[in-house]
Protein backbone atom coordinates (compact mmCIF):
# COMPACT_ATOMS: atom_id res chain seq x y z
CA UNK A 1 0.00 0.00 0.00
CA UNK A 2 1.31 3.87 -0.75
CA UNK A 3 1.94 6.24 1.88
CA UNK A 4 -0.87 8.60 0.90
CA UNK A 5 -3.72 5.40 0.44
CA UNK A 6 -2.23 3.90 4.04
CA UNK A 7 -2.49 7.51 5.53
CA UNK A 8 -6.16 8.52 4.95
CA UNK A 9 -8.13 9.31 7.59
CA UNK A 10 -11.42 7.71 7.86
CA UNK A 11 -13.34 10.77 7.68
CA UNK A 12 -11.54 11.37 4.36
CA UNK A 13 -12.45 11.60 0.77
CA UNK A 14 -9.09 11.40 -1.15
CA UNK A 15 -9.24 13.63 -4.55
CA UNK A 16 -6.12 13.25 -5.79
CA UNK A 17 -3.17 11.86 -5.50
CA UNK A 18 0.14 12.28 -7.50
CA UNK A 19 3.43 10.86 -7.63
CA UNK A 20 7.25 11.59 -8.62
CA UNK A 21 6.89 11.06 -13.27
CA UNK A 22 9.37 9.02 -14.79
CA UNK A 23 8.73 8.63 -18.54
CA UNK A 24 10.85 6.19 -20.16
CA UNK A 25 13.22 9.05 -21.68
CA UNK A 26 14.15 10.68 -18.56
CA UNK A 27 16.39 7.50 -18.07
CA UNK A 28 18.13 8.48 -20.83
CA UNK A 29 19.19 11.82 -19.19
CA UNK A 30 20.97 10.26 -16.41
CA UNK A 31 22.40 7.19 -18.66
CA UNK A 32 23.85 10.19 -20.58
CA UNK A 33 25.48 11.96 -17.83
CA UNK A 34 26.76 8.48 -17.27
CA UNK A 35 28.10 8.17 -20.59
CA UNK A 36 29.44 11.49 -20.75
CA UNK A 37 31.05 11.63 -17.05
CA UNK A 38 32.87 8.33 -18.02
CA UNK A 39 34.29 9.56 -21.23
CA UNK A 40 35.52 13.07 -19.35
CA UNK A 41 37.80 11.13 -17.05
CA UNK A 42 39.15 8.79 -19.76
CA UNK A 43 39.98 11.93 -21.37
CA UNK A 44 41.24 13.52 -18.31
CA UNK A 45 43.25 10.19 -17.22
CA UNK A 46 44.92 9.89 -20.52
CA UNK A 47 45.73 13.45 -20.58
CA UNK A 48 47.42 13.32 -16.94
CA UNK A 49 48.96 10.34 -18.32
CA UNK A 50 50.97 11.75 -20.92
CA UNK A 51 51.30 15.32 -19.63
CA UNK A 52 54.99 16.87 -18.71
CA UNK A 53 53.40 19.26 -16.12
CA UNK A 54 51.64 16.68 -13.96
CA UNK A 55 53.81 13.76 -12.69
CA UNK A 56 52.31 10.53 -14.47
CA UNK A 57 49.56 8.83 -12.40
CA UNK A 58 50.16 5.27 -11.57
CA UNK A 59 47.80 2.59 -13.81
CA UNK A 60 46.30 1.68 -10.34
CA UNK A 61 45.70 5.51 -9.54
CA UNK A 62 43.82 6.17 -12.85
CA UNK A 63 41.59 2.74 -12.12
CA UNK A 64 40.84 4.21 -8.37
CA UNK A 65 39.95 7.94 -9.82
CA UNK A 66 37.43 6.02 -12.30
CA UNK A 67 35.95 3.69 -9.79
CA UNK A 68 35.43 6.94 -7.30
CA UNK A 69 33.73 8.72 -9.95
CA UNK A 70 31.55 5.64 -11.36
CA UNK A 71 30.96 5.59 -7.97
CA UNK A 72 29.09 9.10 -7.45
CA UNK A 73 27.60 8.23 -10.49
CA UNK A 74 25.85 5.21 -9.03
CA UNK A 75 25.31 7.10 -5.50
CA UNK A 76 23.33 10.08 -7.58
CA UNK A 77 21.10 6.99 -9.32
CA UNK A 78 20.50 5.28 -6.38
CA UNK A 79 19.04 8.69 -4.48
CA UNK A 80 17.06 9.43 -8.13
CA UNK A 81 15.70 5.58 -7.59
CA UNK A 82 14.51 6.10 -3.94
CA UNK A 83 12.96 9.45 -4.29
CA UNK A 84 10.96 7.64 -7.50
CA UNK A 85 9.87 5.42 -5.20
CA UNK A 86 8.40 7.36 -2.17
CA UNK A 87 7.72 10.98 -3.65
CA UNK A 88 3.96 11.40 -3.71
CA UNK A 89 1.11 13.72 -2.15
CA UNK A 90 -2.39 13.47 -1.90
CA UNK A 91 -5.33 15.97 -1.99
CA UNK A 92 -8.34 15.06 0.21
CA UNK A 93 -11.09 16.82 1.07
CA UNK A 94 -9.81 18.25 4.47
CA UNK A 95 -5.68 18.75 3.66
CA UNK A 96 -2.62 18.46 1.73
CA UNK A 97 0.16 15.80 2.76
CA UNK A 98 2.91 13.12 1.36
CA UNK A 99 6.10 12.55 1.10
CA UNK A 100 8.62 15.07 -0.61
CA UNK A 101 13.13 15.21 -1.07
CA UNK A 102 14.75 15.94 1.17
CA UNK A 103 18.62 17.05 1.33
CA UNK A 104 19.91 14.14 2.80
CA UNK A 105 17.33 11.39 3.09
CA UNK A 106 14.82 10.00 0.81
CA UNK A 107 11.69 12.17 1.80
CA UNK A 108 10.37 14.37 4.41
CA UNK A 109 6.74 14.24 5.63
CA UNK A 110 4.85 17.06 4.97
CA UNK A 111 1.23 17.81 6.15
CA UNK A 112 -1.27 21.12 5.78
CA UNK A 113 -4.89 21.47 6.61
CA UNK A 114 -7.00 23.65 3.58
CA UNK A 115 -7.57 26.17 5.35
CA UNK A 116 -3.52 26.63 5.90
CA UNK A 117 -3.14 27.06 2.52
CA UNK A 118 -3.14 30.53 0.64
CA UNK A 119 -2.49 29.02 -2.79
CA UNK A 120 -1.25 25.84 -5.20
CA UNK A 121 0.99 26.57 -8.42
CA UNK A 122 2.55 24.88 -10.54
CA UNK A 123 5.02 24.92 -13.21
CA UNK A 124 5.78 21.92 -15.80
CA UNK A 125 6.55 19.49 -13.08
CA UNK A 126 6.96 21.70 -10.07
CA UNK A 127 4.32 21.76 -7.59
CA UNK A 128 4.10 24.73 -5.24
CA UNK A 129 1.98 25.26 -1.99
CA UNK A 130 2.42 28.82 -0.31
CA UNK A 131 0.80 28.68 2.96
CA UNK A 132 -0.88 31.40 5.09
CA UNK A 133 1.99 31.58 7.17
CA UNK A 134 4.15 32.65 4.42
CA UNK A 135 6.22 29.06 4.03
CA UNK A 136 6.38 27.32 0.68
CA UNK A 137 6.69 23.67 -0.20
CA UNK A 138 8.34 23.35 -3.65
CA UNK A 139 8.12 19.35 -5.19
CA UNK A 140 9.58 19.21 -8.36
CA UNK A 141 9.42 15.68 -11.00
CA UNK A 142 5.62 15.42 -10.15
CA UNK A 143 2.99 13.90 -12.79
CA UNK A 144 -0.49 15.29 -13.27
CA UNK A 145 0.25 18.59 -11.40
CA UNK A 146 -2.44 20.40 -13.57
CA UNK A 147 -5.33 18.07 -12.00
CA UNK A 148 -3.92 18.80 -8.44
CA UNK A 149 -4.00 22.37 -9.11
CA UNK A 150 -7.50 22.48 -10.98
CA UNK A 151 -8.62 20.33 -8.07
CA UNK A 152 -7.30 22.03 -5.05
CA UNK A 153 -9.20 25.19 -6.89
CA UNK A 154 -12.47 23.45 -6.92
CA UNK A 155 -12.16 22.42 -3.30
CA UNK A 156 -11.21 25.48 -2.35
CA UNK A 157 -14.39 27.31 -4.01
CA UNK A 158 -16.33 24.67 -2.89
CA UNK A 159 -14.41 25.50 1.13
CA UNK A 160 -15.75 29.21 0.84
CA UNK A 161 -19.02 29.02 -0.60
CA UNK A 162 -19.94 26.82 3.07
């Protein structure tokens, strides 16, 4: 079960609920980088290798300064996998919560009641919720932002017309 489905509330009516998008081509972006980062320190080994200025690296010191950087390669992946996994918020009747990145660990829990909330934008993929308070929540990679937005509108219409 999801976060958002296994954190309704009974009283609850979920609207919405959205999740980190992955199309099939934004793989390609980070195989790319990949690609590209690999090639740079071939480039960058050989180069040290044969320069006059810069003593000569060792075979086994070009082999560590690859496997460091195919390393932070992999690293950046992995944190791109988890966040794919567990990014998601959901739209109910009564409030706004999920899970969003966070700095240094896969998510951070977020949750708002309606009426904390001044207002919902978005842009492409972006999500963001300005609260009364003056705070922001940014979420950026999200699918179907446009129905959250169009949605959170409606219930918020719907909120003042009571």
């Amino acid at each position: 079960m999801d976060y958002v489905q296994s954190s309704l509330r009974p009283e609850e009516r979920l609207v919405v609920r959205i999740t980190r998008g992955r199309e099939w081509y934004s793989i390609l972006g980070t195989l790319v980088v990949l690609v590209v980062g690999a090639g740079a320190i071939n480039f960058i080994a050989r180069t040290l290798i044969n320069s006059t200025v810069v003593p000569a690296l060792s075979q086994s010191g070009i082999i560590a300064l690859r496997g460091l950087v195919l390393l932070l390669f992999l690293l950046i992946a992995l944190r791109d996998l988890i966040q794919q996994l567990t990014i998601e918020v959901g739209l109910t009747d009564r409030r706004v919560f999920g899970r969003k990145p966070a700095l240094l660990r896969a998510a951070r829990v977020f949750e708002l009641r309606l009426d904390e909330i001044e207002d919902v934008k978005r842009r492409g993929t972006w999500l963001f919720i300005h609260t009364k308070a003056s705070s922001k929540i940014r979420i950026s990679g999200l699918r179907n932002t446009e129905a959250f937005v169009k949605l959170f509108g409606e219930l918020s219409i719907a909120r003042e017309g009571t």
